[in-house]
C-alpha atoms as a PDB file:
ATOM      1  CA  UNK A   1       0.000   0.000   0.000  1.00  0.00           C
ATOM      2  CA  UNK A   2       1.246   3.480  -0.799  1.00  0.00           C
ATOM      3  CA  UNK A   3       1.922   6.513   1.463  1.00  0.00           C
ATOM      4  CA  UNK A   4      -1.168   8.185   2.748  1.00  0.00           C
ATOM      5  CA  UNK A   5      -2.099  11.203  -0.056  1.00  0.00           C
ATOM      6  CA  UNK A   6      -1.437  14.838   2.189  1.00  0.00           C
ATOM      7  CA  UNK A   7      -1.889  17.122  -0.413  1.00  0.00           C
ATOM      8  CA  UNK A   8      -3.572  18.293  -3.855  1.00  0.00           C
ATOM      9  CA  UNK A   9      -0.152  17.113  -6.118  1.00  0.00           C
ATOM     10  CA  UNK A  10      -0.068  13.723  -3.787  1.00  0.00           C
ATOM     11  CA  UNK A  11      -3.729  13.187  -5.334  1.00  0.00           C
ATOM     12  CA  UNK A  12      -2.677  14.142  -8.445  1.00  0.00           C
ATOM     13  CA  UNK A  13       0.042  11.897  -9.149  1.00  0.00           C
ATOM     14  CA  UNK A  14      -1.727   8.467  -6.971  1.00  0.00           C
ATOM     15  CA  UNK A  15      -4.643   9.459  -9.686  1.00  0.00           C
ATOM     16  CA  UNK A  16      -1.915   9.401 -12.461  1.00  0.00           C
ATOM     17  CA  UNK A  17      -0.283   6.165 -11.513  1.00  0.00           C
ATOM     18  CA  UNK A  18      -3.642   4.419 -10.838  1.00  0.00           C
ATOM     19  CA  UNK A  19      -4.862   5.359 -14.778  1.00  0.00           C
ATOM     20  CA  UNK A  20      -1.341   3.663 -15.625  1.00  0.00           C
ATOM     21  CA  UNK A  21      -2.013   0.558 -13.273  1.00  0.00           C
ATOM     22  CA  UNK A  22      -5.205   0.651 -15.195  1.00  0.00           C
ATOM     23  CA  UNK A  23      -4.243   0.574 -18.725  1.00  0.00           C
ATOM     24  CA  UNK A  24      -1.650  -1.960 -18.114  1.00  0.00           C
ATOM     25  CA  UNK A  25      -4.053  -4.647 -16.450  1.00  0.00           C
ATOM     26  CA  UNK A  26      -6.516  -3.250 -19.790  1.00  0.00           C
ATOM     27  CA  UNK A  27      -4.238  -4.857 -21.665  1.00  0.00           C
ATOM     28  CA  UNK A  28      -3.342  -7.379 -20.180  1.00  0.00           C
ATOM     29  CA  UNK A  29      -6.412  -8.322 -20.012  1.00  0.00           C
ATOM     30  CA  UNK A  30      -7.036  -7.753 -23.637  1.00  0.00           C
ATOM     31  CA  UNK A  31      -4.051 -10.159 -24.495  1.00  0.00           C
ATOM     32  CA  UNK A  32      -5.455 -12.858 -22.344  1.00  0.00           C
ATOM     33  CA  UNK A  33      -9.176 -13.260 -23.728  1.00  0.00           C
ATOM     34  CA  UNK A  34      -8.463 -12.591 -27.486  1.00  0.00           C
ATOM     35  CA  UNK A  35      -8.703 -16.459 -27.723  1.00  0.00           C
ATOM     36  CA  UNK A  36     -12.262 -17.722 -27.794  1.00  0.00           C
ATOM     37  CA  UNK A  37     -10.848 -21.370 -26.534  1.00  0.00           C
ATOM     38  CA  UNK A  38      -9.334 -19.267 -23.269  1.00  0.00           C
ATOM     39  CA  UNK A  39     -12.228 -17.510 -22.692  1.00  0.00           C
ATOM     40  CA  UNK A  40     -14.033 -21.122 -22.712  1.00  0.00           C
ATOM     41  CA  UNK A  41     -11.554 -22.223 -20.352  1.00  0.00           C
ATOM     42  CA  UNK A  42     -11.969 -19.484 -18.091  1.00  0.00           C
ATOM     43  CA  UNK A  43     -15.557 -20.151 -17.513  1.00  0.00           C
ATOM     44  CA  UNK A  44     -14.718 -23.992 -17.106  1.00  0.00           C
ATOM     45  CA  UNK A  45     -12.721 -22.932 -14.210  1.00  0.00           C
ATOM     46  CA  UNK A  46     -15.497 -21.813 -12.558  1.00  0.00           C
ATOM     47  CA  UNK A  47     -16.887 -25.298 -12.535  1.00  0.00           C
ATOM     48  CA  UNK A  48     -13.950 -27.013 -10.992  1.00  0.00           C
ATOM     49  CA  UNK A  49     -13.434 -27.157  -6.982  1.00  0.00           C
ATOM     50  CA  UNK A  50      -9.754 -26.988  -5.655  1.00  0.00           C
ATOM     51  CA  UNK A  51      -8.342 -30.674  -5.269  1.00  0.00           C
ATOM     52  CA  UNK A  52      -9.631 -32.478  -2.111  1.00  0.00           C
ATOM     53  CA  UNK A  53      -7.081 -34.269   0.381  1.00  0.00           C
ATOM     54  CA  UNK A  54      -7.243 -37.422  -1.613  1.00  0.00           C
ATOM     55  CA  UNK A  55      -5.298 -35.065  -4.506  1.00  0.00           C
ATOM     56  CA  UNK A  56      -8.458 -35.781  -7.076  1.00  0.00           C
ATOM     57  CA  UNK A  57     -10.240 -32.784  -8.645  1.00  0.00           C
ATOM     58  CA  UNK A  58     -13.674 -32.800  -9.410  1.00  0.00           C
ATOM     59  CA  UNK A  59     -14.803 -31.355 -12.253  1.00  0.00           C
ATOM     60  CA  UNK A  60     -18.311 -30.786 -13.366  1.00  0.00           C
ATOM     61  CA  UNK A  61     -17.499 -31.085 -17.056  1.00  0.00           C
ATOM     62  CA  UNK A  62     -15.836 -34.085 -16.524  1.00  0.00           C
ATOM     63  CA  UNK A  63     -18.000 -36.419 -14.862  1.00  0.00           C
ATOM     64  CA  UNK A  64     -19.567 -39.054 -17.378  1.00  0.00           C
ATOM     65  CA  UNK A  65     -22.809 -38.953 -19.039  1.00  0.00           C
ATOM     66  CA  UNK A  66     -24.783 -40.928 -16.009  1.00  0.00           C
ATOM     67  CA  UNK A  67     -23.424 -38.453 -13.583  1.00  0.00           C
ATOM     68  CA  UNK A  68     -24.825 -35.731 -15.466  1.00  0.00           C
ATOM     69  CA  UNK A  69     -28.074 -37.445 -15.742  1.00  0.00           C
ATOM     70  CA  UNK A  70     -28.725 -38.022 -12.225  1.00  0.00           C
ATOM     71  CA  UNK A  71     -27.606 -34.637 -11.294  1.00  0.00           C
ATOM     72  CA  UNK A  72     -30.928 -33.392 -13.229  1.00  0.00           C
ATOM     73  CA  UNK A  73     -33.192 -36.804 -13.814  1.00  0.00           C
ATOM     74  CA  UNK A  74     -32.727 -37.572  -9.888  1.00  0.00           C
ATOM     75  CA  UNK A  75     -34.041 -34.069  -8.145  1.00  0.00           C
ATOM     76  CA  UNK A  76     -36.848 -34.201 -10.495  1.00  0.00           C
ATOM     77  CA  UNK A  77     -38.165 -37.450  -9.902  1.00  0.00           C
ATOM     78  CA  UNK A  78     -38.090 -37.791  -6.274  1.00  0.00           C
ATOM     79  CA  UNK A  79     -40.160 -34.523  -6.408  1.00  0.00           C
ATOM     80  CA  UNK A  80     -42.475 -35.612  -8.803  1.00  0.00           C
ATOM     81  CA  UNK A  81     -42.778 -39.017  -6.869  1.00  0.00           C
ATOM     82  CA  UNK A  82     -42.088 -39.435  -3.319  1.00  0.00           C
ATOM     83  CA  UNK A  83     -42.381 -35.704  -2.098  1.00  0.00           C
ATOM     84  CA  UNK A  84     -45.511 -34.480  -4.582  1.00  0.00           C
ATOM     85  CA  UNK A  85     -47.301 -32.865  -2.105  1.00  0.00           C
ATOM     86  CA  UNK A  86     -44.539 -31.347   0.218  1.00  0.00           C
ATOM     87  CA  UNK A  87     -43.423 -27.788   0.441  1.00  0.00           C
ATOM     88  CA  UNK A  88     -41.108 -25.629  -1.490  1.00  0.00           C
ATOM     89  CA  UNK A  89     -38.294 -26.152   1.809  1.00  0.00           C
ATOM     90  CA  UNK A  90     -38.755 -29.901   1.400  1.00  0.00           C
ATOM     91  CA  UNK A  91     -38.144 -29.996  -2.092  1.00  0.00           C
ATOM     92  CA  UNK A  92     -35.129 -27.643  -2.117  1.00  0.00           C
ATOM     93  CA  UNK A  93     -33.616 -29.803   0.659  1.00  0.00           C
ATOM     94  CA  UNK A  94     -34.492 -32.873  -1.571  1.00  0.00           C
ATOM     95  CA  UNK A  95     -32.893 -31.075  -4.752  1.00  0.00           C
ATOM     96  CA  UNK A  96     -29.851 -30.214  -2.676  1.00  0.00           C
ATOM     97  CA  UNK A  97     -29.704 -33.671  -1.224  1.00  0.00           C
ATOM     98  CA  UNK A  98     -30.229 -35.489  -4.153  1.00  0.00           C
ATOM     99  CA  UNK A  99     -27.356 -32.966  -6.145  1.00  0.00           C
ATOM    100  CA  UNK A 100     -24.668 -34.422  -3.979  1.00  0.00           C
ATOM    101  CA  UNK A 101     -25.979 -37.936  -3.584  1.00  0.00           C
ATOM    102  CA  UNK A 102     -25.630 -38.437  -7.667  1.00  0.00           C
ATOM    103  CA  UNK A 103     -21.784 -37.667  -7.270  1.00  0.00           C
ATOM    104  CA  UNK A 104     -21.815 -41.015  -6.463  1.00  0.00           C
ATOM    105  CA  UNK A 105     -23.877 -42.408  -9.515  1.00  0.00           C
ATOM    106  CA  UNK A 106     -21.386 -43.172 -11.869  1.00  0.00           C
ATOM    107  CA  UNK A 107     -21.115 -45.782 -14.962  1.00  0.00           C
ATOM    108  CA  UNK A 108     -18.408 -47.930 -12.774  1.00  0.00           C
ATOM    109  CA  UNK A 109     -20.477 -48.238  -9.645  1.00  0.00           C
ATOM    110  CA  UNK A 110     -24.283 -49.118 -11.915  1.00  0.00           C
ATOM    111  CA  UNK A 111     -22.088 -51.489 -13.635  1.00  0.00           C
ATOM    112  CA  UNK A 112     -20.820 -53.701 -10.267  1.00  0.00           C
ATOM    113  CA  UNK A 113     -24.207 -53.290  -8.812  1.00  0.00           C
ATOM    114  CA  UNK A 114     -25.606 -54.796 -12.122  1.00  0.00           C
ATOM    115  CA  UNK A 115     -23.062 -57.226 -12.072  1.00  0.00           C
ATOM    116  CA  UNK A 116     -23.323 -58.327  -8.853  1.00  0.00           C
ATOM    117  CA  UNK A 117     -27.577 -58.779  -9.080  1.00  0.00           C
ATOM    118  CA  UNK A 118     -26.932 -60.522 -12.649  1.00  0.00           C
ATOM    119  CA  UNK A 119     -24.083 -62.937 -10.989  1.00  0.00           C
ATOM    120  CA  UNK A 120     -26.650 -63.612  -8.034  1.00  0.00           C
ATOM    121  CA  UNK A 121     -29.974 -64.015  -9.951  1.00  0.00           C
ATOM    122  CA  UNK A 122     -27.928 -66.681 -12.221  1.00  0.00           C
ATOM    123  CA  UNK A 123     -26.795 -68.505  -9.110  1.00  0.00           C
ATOM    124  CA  UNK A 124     -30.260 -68.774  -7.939  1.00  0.00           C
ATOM    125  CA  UNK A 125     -32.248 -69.622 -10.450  1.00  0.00           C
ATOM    126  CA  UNK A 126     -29.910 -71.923 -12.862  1.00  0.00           C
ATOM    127  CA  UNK A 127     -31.079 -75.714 -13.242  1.00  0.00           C
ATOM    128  CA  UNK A 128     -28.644 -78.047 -13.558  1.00  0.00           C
ATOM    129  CA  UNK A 129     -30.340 -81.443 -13.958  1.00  0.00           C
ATOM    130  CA  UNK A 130     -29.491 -84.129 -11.348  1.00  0.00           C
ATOM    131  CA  UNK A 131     -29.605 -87.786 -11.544  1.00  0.00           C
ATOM    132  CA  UNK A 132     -32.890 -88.310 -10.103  1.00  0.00           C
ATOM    133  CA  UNK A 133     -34.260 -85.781 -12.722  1.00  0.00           C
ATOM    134  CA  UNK A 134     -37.517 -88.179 -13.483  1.00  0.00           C
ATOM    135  CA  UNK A 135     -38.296 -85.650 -16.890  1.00  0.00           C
ATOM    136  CA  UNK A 136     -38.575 -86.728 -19.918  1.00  0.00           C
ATOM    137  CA  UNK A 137     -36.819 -84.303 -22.578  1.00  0.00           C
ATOM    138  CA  UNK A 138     -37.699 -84.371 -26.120  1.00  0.00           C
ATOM    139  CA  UNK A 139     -35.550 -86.183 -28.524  1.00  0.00           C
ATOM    140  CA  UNK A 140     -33.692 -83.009 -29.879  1.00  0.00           C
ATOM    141  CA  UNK A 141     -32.183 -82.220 -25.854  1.00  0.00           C
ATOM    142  CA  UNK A 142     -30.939 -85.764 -25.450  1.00  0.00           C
ATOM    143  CA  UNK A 143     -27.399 -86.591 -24.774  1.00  0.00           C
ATOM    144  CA  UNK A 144     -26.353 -89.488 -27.869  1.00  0.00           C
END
């Protein structure tokens, strides 16, 4: 911080060197948004959060398509289902809920829960024949 202005040519020449400090940042400025790709990758900073303790970033532009589903699909259809008739502070705490809860939707995680019901449903419900199988098959599923 500079000295404290005490007098008319003080003001003077702070005002003077502030319209410098001004034209320089101007064009500064100037020289770093002449791009349209930086000026896109200016506003995708905005979206990104400062890297957790784990060292990962999250990124709203880079989560994959499920993610971004849920984010909107997810909010919407527990208000249109489960919490119709509530009020407007019950759905904004179910929209705000929901928001952080589809972080963890992602492709990886649907696919090992799919797995895991597909794995089990075949476990329970496949027929192996055993000896004392008493059937009678037709002629095309017998063993020659």
């Amino acid at each position: 911080m500079e000295l404290p202005v005490r007098n008319l040519s003080d003001l003077r020449g702070e005002i003077s060197r502030l319209k410098e400090l001004e034209l320089e940042q101007s064009i500064a400025l100037k020289a770093r948004f002449k791009n349209p790709l930086v000026i896109f990758s200016t506003i995708k900073s905005l979206f990104s959060k400062p890297g957790d303790a784990g060292g990962t970033k999250s990124n709203f532009l880079e989560q994959d398509l499920l993610s971004l589903i849920s984010r909107f699909v997810l909010p919407f259809t527990l208000n249109k289902t489960l919490f119709r008739h509530s009020n407007f502070i019950i759905k904004t705490i179910v929209g705000l809920a929901s928001q952080k809860a589809s972080r963890f939707i992602t492709e990886d995680s649907i696919t090992g829960i799919w797995d895991k019901v597909s794995s089990f449903v075949k476990s329970k419900f496949k027929h192996e024949p055993s000896a004392d199988d008493k059937r009678i098959y037709p002629v095309s599923e017998t063993v020659s």
